[in-house]
Protein backbone atom coordinates (compact mmCIF):
# COMPACT_ATOMS: atom_id res chain seq x y z
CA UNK A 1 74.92 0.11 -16.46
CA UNK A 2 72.56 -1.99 -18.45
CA UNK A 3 70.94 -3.19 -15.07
CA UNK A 4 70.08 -0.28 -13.58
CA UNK A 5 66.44 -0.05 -15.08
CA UNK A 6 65.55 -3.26 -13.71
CA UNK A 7 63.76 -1.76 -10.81
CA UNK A 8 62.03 1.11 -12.85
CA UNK A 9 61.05 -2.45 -15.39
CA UNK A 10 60.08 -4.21 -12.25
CA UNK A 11 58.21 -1.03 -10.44
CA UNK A 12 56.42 -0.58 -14.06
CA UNK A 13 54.96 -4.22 -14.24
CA UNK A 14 53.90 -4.45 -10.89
CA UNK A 15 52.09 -1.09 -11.23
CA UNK A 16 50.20 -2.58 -14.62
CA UNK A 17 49.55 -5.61 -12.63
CA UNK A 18 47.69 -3.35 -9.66
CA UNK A 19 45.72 -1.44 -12.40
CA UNK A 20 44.65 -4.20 -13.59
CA UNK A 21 43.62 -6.19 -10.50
CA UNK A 22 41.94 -2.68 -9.21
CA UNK A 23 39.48 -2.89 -12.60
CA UNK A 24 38.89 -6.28 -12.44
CA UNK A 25 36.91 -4.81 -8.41
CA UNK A 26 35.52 -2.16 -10.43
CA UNK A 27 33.95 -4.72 -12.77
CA UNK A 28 32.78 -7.53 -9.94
CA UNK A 29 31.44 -4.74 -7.35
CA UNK A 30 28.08 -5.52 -6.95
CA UNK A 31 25.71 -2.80 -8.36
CA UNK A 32 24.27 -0.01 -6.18
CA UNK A 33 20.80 -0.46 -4.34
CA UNK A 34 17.94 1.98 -5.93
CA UNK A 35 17.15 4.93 -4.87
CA UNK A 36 14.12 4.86 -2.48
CA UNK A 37 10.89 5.80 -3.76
CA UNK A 38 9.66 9.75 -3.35
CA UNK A 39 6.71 9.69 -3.87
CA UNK A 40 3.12 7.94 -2.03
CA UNK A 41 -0.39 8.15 -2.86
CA UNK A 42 -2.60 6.95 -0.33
CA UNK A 43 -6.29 5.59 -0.99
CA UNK A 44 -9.20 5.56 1.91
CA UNK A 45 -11.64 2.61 2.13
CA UNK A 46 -15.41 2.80 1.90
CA UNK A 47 -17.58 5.06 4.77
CA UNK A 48 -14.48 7.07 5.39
CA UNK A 49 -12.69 10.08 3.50
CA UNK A 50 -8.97 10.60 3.33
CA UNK A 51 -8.87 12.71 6.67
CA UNK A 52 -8.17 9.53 8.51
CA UNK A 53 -4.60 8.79 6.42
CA UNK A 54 -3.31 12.20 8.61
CA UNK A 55 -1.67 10.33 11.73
CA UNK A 56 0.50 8.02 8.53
CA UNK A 57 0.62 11.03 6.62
CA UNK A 58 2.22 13.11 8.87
CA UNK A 59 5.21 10.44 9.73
CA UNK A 60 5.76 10.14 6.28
CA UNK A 61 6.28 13.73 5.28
CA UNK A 62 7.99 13.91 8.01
CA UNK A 63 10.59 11.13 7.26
CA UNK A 64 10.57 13.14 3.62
CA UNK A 65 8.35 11.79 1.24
CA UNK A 66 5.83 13.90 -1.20
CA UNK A 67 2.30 12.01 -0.24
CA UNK A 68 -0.85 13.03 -1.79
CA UNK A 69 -4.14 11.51 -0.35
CA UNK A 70 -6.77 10.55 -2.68
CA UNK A 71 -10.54 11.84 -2.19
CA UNK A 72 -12.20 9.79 -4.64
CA UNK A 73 -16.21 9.89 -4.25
CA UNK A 74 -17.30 6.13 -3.71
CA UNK A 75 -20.11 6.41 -6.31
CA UNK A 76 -18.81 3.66 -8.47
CA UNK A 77 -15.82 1.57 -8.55
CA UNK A 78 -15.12 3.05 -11.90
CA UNK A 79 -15.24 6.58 -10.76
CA UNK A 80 -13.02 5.90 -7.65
CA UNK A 81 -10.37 4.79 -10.00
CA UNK A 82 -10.47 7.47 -12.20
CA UNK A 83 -10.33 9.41 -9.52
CA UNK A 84 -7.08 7.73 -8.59
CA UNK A 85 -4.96 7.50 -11.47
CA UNK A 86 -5.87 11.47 -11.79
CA UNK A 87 -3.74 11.62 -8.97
CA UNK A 88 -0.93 9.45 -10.22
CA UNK A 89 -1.26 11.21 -13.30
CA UNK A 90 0.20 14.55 -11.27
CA UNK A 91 2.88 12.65 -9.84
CA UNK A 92 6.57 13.06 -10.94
CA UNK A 93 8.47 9.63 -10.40
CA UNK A 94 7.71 5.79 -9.61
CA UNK A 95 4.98 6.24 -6.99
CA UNK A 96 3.74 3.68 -4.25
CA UNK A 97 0.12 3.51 -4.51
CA UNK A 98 -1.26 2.99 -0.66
CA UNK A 99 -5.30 1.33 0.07
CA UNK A 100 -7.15 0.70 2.93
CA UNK A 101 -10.01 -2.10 2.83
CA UNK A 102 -12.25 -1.04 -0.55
CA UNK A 103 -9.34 1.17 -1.66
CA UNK A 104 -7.19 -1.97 -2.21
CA UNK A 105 -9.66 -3.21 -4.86
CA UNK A 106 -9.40 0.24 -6.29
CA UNK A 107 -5.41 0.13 -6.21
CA UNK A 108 -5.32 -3.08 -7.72
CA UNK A 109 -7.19 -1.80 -11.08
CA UNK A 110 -5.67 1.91 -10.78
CA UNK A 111 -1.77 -0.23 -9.78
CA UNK A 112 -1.50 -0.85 -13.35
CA UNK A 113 -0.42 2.94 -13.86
CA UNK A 114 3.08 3.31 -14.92
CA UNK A 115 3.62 5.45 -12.46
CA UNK A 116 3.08 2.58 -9.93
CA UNK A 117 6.14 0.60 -8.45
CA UNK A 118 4.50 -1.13 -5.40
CA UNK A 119 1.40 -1.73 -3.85
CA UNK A 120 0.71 -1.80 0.06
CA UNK A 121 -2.58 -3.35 1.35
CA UNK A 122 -3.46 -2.33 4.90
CA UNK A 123 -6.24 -4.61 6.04
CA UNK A 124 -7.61 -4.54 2.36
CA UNK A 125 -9.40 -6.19 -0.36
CA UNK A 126 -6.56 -7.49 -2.97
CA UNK A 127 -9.01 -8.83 -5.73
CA UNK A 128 -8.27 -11.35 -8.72
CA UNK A 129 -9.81 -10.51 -12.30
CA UNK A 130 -13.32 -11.15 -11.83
CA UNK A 131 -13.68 -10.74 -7.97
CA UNK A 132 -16.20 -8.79 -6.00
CA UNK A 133 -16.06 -7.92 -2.55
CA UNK A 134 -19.10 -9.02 -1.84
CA UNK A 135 -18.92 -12.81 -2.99
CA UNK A 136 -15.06 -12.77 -1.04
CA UNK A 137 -17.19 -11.65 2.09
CA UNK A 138 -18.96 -14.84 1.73
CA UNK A 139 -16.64 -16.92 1.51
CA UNK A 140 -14.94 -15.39 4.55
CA UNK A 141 -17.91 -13.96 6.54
CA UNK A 142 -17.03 -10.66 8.72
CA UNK A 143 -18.52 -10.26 11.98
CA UNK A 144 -20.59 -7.09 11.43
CA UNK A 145 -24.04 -6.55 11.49
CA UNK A 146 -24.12 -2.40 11.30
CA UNK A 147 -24.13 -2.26 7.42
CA UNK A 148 -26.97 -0.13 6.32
CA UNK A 149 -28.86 0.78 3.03
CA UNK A 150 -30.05 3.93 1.73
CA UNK A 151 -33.35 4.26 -0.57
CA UNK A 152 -31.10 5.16 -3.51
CA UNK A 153 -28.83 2.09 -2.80
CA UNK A 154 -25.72 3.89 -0.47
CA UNK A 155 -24.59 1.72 2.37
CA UNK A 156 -23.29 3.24 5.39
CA UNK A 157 -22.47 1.68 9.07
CA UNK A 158 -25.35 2.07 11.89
CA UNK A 159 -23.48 4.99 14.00
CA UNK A 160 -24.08 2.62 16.79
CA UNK A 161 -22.03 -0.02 16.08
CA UNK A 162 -19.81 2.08 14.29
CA UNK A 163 -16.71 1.81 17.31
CA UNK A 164 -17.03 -1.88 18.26
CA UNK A 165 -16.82 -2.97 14.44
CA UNK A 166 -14.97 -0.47 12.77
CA UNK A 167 -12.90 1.66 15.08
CA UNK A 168 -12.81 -0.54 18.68
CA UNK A 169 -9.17 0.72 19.05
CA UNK A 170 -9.33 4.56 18.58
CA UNK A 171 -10.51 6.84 21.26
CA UNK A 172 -14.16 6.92 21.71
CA UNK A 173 -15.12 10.46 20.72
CA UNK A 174 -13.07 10.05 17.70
CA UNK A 175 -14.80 7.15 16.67
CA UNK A 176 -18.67 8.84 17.67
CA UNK A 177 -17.51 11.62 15.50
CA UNK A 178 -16.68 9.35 12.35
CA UNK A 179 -19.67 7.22 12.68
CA UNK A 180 -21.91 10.63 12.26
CA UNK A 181 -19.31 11.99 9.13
CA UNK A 182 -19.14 8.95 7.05
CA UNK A 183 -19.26 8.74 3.55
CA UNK A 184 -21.93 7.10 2.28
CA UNK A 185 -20.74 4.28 -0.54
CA UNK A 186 -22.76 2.96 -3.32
CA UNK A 187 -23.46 -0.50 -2.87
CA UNK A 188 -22.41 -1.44 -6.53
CA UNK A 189 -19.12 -0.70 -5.46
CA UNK A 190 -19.05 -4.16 -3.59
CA UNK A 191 -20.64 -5.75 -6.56
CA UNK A 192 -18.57 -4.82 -9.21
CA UNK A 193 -16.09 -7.55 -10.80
CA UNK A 194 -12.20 -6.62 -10.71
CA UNK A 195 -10.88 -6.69 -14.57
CA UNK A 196 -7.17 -5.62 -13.27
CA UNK A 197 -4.95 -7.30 -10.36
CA UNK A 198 -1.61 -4.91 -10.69
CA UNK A 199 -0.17 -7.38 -7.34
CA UNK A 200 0.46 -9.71 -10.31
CA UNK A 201 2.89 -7.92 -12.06
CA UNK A 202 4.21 -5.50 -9.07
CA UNK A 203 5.46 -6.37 -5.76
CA UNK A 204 3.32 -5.75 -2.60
CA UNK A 205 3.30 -5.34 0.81
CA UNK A 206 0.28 -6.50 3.74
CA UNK A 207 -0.42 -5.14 6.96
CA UNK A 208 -3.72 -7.44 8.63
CA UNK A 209 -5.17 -6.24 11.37
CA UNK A 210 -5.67 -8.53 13.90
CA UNK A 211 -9.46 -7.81 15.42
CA UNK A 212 -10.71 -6.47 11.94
CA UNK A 213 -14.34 -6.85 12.41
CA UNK A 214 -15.17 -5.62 8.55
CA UNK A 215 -13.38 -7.61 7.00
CA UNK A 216 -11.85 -10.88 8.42
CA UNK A 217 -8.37 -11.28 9.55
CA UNK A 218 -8.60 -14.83 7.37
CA UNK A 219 -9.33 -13.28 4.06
CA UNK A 220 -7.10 -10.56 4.71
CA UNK A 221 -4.54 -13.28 4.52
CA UNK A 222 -5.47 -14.98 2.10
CA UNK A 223 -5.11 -12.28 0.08
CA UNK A 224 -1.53 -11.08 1.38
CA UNK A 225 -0.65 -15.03 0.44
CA UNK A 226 -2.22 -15.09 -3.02
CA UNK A 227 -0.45 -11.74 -3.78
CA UNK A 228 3.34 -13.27 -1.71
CA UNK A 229 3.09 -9.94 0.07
CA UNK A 230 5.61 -8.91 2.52
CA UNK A 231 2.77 -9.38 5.29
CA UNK A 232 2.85 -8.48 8.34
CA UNK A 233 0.01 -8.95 11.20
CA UNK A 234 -0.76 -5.99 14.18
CA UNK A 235 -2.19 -7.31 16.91
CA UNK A 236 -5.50 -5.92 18.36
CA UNK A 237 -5.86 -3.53 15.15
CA UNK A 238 -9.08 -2.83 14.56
CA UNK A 239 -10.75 -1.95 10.99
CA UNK A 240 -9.23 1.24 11.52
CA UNK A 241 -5.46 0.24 11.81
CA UNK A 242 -4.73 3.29 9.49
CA UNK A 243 -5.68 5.38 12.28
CA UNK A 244 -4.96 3.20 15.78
CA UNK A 245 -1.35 2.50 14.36
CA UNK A 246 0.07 4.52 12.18
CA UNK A 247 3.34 3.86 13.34
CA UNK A 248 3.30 0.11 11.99
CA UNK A 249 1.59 1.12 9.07
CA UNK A 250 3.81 3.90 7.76
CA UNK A 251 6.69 1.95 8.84
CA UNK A 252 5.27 -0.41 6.41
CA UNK A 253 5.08 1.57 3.60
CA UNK A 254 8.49 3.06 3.97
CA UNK A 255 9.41 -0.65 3.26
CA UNK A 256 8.02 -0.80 0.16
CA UNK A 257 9.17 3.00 -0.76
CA UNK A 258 13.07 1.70 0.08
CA UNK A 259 12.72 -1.68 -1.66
CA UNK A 260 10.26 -1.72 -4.33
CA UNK A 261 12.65 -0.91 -7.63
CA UNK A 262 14.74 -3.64 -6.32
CA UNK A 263 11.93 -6.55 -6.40
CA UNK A 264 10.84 -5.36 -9.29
């Protein structure tokens, strides 16, 4: 009679022995991927308002993100960036802060925001403390002639060469009807010296477009190298890749919504 527990002993040990083996997976599963991030602010370039983010903003509200566009005033590189981070300020979560060719210069000062996970770049100036535009341009000339100067110092692009350097790729009354609504930008806003580069401390993401014929395709990279941006190139994009792909583009930032808490 004495050996009749030895199976209930037996049963006992070897169900300690599965507990035990079943916590020790608990303990080595790997953790959980984060959570994709909600929420996108997107920031125009210089010349052009935030009307032209609609094509990108409508996939991404779509796909279910909470995007805000910015409409700063491109009177000074300061006041675009305030302008900026007042939008951040109204946002509820990690945030990926979007710009397109000036407005990555004013997403690299404004990236510094808390609110800021990652930064995407779409054919856009990603400037170093103590960068300007304008001495980059130099080093990496564009191939426009169009820019044009105002008597109070606002630069603007000769409607006439507006399509073939900025917009070569989007439909051609489109592009007549930007070149006669742009938004004039002050010229110091080229001038002025970066005192912030947030790609330094947050990870980013690079879309260069191809035929960019304001700013060139080579500085573009450089600065999507500099930065070790995920980088990717669209072929035949014009300056206005925002617009003439917003498939690519949005795709893009989706990326960086999905994965930026984990390269952080």
């Amino acid at each position: 009679m004495k050996f009749a527990k030895v199976p209930s002993l037996l049963a006992a040990v070897s169900l300690a022995c599965m507990t035990l083996a079943m916590a020790g997976s608990a303990t080595a599963a790997p953790a959980p991927a984060a959570a994709p991030v909600h929420n996108i602010v997107l920031v125009h370039g210089a010349f052009v308002n935030g009307a032209g983010w609609k094509p990108v903003y409508d996939i991404l509200v779509k796909d279910g993100y909470h995007v805000s566009v910015a409409q700063h005033p491109l009177t000074a590189f300061s006041d675009d960036v305030t302008a900026v981070k007042r939008i951040l300020a109204m946002q509820d979560g990690p945030t990926i802060l979007v710009g397109h060719s000036y407005g990555g210069a004013v997403i690299s000062d404004a990236g510094t925001d808390d609110h800021v996970v990652g930064l995407v770049y779409i054919a856009a100036h990603a400037l170093d403390i103590g960068e300007t535009e304008a001495a980059n341009g130099k080093l990496y000339p564009n191939l426009t002639k169009a820019v044009k100067k105002t008597a109070d110092g606002f630069l603007y692009l000769d409607p006439a060469f507006y399509a073939a350097d900025f917009a070569a790729d989007l439909p051609k009354a489109q592009a007549e009807f930007e070149a006669n609504a742009q938004s004039l930008t002050s010229a110091s806003v080229f001038t002025t010296a970066a005192t912030s580069a947030a790609w330094k401390t947050k990870p980013s993401w690079y879309a260069v477009a191809k035929a960019d014929r304001i700013i060139n395709p080579d500085l573009e990279r450089m600065y999507a190298k500099r930065a070790n941006s995920h980088t990717i190139e669209i072929a035949g994009a014009s300056h206005a890749v925002y617009e003439s792909h917003p498939k690519e583009v949005a795709a893009l930032i989706e990326q960086a919504a999905k994965h930026a808490l984990d390269a952080k």
